[in-house]
Protein backbone atom coordinates (compact mmCIF):
# COMPACT_ATOMS: atom_id res chain seq x y z
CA UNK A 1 65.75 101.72 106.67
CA UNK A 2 67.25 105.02 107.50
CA UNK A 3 68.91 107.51 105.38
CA UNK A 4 72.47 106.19 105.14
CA UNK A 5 75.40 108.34 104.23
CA UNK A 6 78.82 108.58 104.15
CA UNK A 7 78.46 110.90 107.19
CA UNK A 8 77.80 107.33 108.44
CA UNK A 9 81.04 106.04 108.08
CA UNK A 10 83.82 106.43 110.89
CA UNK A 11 86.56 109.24 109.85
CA UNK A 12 89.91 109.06 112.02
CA UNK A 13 91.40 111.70 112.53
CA UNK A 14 91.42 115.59 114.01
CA UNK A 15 90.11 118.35 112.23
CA UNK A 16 91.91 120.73 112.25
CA UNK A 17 90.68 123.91 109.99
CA UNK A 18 87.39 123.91 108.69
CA UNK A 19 85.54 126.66 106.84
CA UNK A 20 82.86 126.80 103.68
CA UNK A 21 84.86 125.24 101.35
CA UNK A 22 86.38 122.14 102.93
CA UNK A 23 87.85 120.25 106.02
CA UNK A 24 91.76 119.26 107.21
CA UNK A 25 91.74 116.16 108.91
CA UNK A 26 95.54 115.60 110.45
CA UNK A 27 96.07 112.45 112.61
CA UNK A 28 99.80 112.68 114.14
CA UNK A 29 99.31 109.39 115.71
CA UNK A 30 99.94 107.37 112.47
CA UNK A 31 100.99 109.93 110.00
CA UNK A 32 101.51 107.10 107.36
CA UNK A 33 97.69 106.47 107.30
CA UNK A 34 96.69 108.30 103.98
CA UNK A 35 93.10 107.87 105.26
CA UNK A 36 93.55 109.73 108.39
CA UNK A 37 95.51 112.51 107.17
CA UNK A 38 93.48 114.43 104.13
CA UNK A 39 91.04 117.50 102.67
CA UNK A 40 87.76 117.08 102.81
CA UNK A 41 85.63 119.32 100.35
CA UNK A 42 81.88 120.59 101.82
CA UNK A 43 80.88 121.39 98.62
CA UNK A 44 82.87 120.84 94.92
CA UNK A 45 85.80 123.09 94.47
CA UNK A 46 86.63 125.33 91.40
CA UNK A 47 90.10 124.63 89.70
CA UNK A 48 91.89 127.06 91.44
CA UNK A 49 90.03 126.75 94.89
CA UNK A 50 91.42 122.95 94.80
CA UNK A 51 95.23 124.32 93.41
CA UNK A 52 94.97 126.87 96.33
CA UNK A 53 94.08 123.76 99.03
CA UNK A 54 96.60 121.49 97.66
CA UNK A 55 99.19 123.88 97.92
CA UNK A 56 98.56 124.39 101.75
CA UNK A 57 97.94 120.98 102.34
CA UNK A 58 101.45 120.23 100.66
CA UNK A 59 103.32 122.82 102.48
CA UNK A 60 101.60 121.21 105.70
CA UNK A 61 102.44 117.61 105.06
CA UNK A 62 106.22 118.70 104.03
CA UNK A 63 106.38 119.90 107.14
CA UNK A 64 105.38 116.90 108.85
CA UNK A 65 107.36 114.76 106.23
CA UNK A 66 104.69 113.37 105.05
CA UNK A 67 104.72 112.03 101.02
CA UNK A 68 101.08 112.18 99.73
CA UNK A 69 98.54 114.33 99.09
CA UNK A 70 94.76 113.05 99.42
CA UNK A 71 91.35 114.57 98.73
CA UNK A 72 87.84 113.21 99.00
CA UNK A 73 84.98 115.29 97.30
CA UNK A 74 81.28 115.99 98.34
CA UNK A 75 79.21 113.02 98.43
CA UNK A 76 77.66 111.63 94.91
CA UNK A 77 79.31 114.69 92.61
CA UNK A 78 81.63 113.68 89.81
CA UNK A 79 84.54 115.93 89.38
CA UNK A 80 83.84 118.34 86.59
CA UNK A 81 86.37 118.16 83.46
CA UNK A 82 88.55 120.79 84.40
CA UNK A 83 89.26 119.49 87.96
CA UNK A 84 89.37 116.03 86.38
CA UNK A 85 92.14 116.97 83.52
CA UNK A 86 94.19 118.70 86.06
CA UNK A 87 94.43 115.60 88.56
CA UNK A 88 95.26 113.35 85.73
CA UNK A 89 98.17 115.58 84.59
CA UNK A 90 99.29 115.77 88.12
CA UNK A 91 99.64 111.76 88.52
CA UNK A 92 97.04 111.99 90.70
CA UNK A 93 95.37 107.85 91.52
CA UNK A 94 91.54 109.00 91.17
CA UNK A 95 88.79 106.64 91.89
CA UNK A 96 85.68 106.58 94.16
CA UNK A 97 84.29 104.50 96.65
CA UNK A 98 80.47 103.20 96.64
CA UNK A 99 78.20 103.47 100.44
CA UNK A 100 76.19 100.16 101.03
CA UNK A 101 73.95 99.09 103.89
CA UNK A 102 71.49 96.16 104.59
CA UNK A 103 69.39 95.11 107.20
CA UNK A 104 70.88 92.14 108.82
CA UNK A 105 67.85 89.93 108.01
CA UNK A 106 68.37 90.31 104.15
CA UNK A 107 71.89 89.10 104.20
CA UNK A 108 72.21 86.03 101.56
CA UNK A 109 75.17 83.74 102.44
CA UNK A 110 75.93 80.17 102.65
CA UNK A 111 77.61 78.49 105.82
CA UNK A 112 81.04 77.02 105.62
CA UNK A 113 81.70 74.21 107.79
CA UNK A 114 85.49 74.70 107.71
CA UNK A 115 85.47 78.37 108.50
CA UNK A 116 85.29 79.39 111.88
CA UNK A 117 85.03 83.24 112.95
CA UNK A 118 85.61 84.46 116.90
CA UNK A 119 85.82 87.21 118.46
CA UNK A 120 89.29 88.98 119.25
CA UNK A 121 90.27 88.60 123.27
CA UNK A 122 93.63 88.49 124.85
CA UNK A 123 93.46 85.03 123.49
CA UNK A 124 93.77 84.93 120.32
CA UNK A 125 94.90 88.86 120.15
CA UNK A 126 98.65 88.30 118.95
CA UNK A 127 97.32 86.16 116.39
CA UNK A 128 95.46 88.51 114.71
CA UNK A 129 98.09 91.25 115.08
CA UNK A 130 100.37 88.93 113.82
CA UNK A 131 98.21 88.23 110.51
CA UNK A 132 97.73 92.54 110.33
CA UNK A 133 101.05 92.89 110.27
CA UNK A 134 101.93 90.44 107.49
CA UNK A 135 99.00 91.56 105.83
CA UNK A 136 99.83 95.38 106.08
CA UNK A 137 103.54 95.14 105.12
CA UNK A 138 102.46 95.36 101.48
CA UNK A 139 102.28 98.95 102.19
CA UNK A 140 105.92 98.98 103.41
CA UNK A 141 106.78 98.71 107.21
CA UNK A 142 106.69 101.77 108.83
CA UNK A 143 102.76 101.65 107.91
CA UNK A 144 102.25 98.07 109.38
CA UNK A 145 104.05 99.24 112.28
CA UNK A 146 102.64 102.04 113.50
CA UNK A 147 98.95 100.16 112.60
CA UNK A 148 99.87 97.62 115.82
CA UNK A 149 99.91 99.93 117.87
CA UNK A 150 96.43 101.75 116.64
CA UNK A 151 94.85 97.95 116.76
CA UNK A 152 95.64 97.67 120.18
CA UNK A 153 94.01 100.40 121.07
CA UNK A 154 91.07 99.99 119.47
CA UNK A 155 91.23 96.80 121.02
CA UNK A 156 90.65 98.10 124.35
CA UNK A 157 87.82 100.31 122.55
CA UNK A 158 84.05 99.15 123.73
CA UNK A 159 82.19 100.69 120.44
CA UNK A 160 85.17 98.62 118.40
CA UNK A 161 84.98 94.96 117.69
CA UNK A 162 87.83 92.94 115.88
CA UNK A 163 86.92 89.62 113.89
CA UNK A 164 89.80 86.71 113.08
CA UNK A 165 88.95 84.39 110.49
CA UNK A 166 90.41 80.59 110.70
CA UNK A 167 90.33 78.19 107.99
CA UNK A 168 90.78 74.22 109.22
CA UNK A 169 92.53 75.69 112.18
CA UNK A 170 94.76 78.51 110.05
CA UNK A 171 94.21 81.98 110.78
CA UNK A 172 93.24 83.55 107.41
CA UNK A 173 91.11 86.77 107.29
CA UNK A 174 89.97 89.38 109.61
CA UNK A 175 87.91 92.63 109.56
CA UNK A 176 86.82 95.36 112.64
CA UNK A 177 83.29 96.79 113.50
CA UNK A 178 82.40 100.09 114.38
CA UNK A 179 79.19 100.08 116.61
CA UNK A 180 76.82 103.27 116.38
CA UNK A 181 73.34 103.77 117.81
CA UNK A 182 71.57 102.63 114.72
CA UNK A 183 74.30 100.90 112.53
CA UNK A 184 77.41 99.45 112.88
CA UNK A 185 80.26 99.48 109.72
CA UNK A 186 82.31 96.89 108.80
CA UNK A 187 85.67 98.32 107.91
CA UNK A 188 89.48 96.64 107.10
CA UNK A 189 87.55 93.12 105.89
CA UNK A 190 90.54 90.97 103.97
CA UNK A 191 91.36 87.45 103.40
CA UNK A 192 94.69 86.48 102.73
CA UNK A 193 94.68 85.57 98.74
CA UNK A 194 95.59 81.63 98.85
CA UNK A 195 92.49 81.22 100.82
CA UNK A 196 90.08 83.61 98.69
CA UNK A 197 87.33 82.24 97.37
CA UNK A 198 86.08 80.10 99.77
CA UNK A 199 83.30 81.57 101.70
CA UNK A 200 85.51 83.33 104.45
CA UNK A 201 84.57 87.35 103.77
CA UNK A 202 81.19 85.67 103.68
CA UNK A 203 81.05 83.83 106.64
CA UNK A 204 82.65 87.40 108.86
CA UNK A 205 79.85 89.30 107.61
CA UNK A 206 77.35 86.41 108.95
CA UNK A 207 78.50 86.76 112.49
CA UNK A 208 78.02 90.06 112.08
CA UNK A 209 74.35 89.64 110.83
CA UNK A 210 73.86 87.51 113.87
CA UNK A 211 75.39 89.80 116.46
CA UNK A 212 73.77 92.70 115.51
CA UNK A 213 70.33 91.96 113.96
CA UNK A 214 68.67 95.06 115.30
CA UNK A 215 71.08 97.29 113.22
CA UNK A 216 71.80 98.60 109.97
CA UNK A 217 75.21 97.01 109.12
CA UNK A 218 77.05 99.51 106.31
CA UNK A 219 80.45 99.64 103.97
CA UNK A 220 82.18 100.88 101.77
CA UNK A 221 83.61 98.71 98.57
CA UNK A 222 86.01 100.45 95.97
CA UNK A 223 83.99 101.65 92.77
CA UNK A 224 86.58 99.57 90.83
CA UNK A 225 86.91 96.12 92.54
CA UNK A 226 84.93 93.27 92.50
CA UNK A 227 84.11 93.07 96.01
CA UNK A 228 81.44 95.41 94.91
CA UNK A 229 80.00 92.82 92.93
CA UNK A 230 80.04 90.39 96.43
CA UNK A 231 77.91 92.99 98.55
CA UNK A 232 75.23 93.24 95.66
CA UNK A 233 74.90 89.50 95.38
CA UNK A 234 74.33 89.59 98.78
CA UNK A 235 71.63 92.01 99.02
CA UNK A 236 72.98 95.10 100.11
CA UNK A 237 71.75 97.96 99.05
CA UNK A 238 73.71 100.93 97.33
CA UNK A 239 73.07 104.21 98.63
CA UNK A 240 75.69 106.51 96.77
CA UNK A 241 79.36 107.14 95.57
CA UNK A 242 82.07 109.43 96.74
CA UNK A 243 85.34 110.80 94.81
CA UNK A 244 88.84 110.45 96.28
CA UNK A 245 91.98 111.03 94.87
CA UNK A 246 95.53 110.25 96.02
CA UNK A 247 99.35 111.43 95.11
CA UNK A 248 102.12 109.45 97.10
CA UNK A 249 105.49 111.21 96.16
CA UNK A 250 108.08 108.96 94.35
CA UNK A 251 104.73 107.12 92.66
């Protein structure tokens, strides 16, 4: 299997600045998406290297009204205590995400007769925007707005691939693939919670096995959440952790 890192994994967004320390990473096409808009460090900051970058980076979102202030740290470094004690004083949500890959031959899953996965065409397109949307209104509706619009045009994006999810019929769950040369990443997976539990996440990562069986298929699962605990059962194999920390103003 290769080397897999989270240099892997797709970032949206422009840089910038860049220089030793860190990158900026603005994305004025959906401001509201805290994951396109952000500082990434090269290498770990000292305390007041990081006070001096989240100053700027405050004064930059301000500008572009803008209400949080996000960071993501080098690769499989915890923060040191300093850096630590200062984001928790701040209010700061820190947590980290974990890297997995497998090889699509390894996967472990059971099939699910009533779960049916396709393919997102101009068929069945305004169904799945339709479950997005209702789906992405938990983080309030300017966000699940302006994310129609960047799902449409991934839509029309070759390398791209969207999944919908039906249940007896019901649309219930979706995710999107990224397609590289050697791997492909399975990003924005979700099943609606009334139909949790049944197989669904499961059965969207099988097509995926069977579509792509000559690739490394890779994610990334929140240190914190169970879904970690998912991926392992199904044999994927971890392959580090990354810091991140967000502050949303009015939190």
């Amino acid at each position: 299997m290769h080397n897999i890192t989270f240099d892997h994994i797709e970032k949206i967004g422009h840089i910038i600045f860049e220089d030793e320390l860190c990158q900026h990473v603005h994305y004025p096409e959906m401001l509201s998406r805290y994951d396109s808009n952000f500082i990434l460090f090269k290498t770990m900051p000292a305390l007041t290297a990081f006070k001096k970058t989240e100053q700027m980076l405050r004064i930059f979102h301000q500008k572009h009204d803008q209400k949080h202030l996000k960071f993501i740290f080098p690769a499989n470094e915890k923060l040191s205590s300093d850096i630590h004690m200062y984001l928790t004083e701040k209010n700061y949500d820190i947590g980290f995400l974990e890297l997995y890959s497998i090889e699509p031959s390894q996967f472990a899953t059971n099939v699910h007769r009533h779960v049916d996965v396709q393919l997102v065409t101009e068929n069945n397109l305004q169904a799945f925007l339709k479950l997005q949307y209702e789906e992405d209104l938990k983080y309030g509706e300017t966000f699940a707005t302006e994310k129609q619009a960047f799902l449409k045009q991934r839509f029309h994006d070759p390398s791209k691939y969207q999944l919908l999810a039906y249940y007896d019929g019901i649309p219930v769950g979706s995710m999107e693939l990224i397609e590289e040369e050697a791997t492909v990443e399975i990003d924005n997976l979700f099943v609606l919670e009334a139909f949790q539990r049944k197989g669904i996440g499961s059965q969207l990562q099988q097509y995926v096995m069977q579509k792509f069986q000559h690739k490394i298929v890779i994610l990334v699962a929140d240190g914190e959440d169970t879904a970690r605990e998912m991926y392992q059962k199904q044999n994927y194999v971890y392959q580090g952790f990354q810091y991140e920390v967000l502050q949303v103003e009015g939190d």
